[in-house]
Every structure is written in C-alpha cells, then in structure tokens.
Protein backbone atom coordinates (compact mmCIF):
# COMPACT_ATOMS: atom_id res chain seq x y z
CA UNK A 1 -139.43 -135.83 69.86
CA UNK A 2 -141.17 -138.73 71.12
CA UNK A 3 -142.76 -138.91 67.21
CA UNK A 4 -139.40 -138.04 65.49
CA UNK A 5 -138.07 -141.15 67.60
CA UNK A 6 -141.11 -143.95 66.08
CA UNK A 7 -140.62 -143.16 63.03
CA UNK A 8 -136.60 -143.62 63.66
CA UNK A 9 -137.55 -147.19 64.86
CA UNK A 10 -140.27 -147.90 62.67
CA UNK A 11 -137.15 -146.93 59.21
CA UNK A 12 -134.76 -149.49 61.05
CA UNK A 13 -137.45 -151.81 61.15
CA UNK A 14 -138.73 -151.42 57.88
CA UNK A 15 -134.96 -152.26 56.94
CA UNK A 16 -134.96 -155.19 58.43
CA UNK A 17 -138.33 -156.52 57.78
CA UNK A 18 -136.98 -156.20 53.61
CA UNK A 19 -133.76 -158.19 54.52
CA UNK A 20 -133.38 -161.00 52.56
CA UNK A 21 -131.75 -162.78 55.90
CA UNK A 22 -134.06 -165.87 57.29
CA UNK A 23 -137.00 -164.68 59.09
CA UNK A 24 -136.09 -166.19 62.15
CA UNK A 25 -132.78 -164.03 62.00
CA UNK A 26 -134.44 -160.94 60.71
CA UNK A 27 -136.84 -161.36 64.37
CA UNK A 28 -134.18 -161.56 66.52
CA UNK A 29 -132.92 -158.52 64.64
CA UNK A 30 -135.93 -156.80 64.99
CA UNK A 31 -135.86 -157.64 68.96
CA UNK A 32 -132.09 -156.18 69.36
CA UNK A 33 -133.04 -152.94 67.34
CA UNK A 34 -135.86 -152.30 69.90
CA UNK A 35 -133.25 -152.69 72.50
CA UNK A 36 -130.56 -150.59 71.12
CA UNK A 37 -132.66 -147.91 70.56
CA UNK A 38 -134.34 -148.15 73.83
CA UNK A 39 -130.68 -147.88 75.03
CA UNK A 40 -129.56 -144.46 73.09
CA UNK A 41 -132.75 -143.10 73.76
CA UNK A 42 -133.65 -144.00 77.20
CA UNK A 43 -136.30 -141.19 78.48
CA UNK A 44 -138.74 -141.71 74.76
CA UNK A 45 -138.06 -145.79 75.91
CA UNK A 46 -139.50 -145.67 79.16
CA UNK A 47 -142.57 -143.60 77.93
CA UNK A 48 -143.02 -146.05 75.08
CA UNK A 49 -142.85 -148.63 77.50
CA UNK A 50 -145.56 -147.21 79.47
CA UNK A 51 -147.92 -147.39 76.42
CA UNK A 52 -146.76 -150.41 75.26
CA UNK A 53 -147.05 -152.47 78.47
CA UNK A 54 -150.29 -154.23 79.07
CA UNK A 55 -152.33 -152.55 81.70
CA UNK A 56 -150.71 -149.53 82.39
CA UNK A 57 -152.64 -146.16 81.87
CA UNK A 58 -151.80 -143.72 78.88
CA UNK A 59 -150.71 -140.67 80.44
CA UNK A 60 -150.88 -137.07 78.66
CA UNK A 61 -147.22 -137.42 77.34
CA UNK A 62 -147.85 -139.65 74.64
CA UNK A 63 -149.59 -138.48 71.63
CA UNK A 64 -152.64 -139.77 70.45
CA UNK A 65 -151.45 -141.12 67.20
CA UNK A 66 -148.74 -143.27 69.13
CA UNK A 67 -151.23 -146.42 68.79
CA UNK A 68 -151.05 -146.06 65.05
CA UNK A 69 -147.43 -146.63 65.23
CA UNK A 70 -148.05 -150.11 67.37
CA UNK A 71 -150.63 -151.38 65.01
CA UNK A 72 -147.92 -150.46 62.42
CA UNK A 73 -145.32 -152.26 64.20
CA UNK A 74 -147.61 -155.22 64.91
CA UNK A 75 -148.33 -155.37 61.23
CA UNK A 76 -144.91 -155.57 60.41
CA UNK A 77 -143.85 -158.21 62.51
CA UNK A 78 -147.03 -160.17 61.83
CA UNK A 79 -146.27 -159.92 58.54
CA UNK A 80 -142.48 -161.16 58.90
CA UNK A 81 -143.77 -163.80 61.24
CA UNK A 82 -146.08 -164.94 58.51
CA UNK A 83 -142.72 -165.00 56.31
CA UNK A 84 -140.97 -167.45 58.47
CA UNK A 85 -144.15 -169.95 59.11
CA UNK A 86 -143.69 -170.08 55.42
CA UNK A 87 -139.87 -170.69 55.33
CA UNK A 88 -140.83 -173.25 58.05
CA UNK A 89 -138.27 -171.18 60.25
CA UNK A 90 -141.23 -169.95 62.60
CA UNK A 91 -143.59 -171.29 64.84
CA UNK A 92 -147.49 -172.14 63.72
CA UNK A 93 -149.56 -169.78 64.95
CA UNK A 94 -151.77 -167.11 64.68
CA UNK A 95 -148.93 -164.46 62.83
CA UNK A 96 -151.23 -161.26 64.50
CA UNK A 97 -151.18 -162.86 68.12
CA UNK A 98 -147.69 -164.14 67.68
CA UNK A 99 -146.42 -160.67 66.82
CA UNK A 100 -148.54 -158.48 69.91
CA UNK A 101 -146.33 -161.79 72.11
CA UNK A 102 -143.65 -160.99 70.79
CA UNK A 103 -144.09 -156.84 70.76
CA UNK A 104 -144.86 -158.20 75.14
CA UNK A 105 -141.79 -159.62 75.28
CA UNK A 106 -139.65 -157.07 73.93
CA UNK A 107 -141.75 -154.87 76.58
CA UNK A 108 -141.09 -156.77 79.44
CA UNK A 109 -137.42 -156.35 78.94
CA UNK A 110 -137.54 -152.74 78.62
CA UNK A 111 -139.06 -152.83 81.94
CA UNK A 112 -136.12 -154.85 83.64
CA UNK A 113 -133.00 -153.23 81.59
CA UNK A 114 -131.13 -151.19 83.98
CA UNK A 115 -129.77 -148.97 80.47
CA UNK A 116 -133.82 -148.00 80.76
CA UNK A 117 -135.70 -149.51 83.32
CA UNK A 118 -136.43 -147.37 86.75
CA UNK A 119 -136.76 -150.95 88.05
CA UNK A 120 -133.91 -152.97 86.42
CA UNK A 121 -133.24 -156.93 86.86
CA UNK A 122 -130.08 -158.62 85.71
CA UNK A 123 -131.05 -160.23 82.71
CA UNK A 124 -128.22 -159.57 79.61
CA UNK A 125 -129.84 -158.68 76.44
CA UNK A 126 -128.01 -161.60 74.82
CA UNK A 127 -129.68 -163.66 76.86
CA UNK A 128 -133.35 -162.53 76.32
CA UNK A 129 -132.23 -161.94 72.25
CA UNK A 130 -131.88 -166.24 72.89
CA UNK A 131 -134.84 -166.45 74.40
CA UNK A 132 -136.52 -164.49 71.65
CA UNK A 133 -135.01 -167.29 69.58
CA UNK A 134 -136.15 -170.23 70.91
CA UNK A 135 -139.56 -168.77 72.01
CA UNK A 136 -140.20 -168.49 67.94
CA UNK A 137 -138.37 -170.64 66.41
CA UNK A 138 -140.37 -173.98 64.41
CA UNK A 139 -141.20 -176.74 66.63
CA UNK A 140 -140.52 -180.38 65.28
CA UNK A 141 -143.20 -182.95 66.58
CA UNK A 142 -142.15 -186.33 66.60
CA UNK A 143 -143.97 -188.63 64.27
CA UNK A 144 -145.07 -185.42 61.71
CA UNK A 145 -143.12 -184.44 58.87
C-alpha cells in the first residue's frame, strides 16, 4: 500500500510537471497535490511524513526503496524549478537545493494539518499554497534588469 500510494503521487506529479501552465503555477500545483493526497490518504501521509521530515528516524514501516521515490520527486521538482528560473517566473538558485526546500516545506505542513497531523496547527492550506507562492516566485532587484 504505502508503494501503490508513491507511485499514485509520483503519476499526478508527473502530470503536472508536463503541463504546459507557467512553472510558477505548475509548483503551487505540485504543493496542493501533495496536500490533497495527504488528505484522502491520511495514515500512508503521516508515515511519509516521518521519512520525509528532517531528523526523524526511519522506522521498519517504510520500505527501503521509499528514498528512491524522494530523489525521484526531488528530481522532478528540481527539474520544473529549473523550468521557471528560465521563464524568469522562479527564483535564482540552486534548482536541487531549491526543490529538497521546497519538498521541507510541503513537510512541515503535513506535520501541522489537522486532516493528517497527530499534532495539528491552524494554518489553511490556502494560506501555506500562498506562501509556497511567494517563497518561489522571481525576485526583482532594484537597479538590475
């Protein structure tokens, strides 16, 4: 099950990635599939969450090939964020760190949605899908073109 449900994700993100949408929309997307599918399938979320957040222990639930799946996913999104430095739509940056940031961010609201968390804080996905938003988006500096 908990394989069956990766490779679920990683199809709906593989969807997305090969959107012809802006990059910076196609991330966002990206973000609010993680969280919908978190949502309908809330016992494999909080054990992905476990080996996805930083520091926590692997336990003996998760398969060992689960890590091939993240380095999938991190390609991916590296990949799309790579995309939208090139549309100009993303932020400059290293595309590999800026995806594993934003693969922690979508992490860290696992661990506070009450639809998943053990542990929830009010914080509406539309408000962290935002956040998401403006975390990645292009920066203008004054005085560059």
């Amino acid at each position: 099950v908990v394989l069956r449900r990766g490779h679920d994700l990683m199809a709906g993100m593989q969807r997305i990635a090969e959107d012809t949408a802006p990059a910076d929309e196609r991330l966002v997307a990206l973000a609010r599939l993680h969280i919908e599918h978190f949502r309908r399938y809330p016992a494999w979320g909080r054990i992905a969450t476990r080996v996805l957040t930083p520091g926590l222990r692997l336990t003996d639930e998760v398969p060992t090939n689960f890590g091939q799946g993240y380095r999938e996913t991190i390609d991916l999104i590296a990949a799309l964020i790579a995309t939208g430095q090139g549309e100009g739509v993303l932020r400059a940056g290293n595309p590999r760190a800026l995806a594993r940031m934003f693969s922690a961010l979508v992490a860290s609201f696992h661990v506070m949605d009450p639809d998943v968390s053990d542990y929830p804080v009010d914080f509406p996905a539309e408000e962290f899908l935002e956040f998401v938003a403006q975390t990645f988006a292009a920066r203008r500096v004054p005085g560059r073109s």
